[in-house]
Protein backbone atom coordinates (compact mmCIF):
# COMPACT_ATOMS: atom_id res chain seq x y z
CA UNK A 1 -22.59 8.80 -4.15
CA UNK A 2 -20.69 6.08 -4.68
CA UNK A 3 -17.98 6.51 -1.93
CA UNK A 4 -18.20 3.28 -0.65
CA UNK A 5 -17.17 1.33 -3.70
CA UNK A 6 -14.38 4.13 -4.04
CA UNK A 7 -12.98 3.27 -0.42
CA UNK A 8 -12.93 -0.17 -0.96
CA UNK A 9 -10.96 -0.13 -4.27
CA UNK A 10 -8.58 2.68 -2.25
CA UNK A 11 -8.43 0.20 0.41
CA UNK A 12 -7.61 -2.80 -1.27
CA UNK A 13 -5.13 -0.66 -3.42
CA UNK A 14 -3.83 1.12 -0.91
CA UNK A 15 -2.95 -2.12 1.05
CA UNK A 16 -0.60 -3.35 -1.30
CA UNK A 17 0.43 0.00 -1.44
CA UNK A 18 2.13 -0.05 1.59
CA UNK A 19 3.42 -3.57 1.65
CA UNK A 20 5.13 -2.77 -1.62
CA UNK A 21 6.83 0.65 0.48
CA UNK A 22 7.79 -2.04 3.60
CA UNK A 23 9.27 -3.83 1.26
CA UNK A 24 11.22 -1.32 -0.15
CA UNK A 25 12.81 -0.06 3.40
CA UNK A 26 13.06 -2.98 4.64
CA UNK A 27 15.24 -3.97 1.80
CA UNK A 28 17.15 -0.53 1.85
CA UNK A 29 17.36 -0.78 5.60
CA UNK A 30 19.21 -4.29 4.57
CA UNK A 31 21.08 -2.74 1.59
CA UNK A 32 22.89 0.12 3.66
């Protein structure tokens, strides 16, 4: 069981995961 390990690499991943999707609408919210 080595779920914790696996939710911190998901977390950490996941993170810049969603900055990288803000960044993207924000910039498309700029674009159009």
């Amino acid at each position: 069981m080595s779920g914790l390990g696996v939710g911190a690499g998901f977390t950490s991943t996941g993170a810049i995961l969603v900055l990288f999707i803000l960044l993207v609408i924000i910039s498309r919210s700029f674009l159009y």
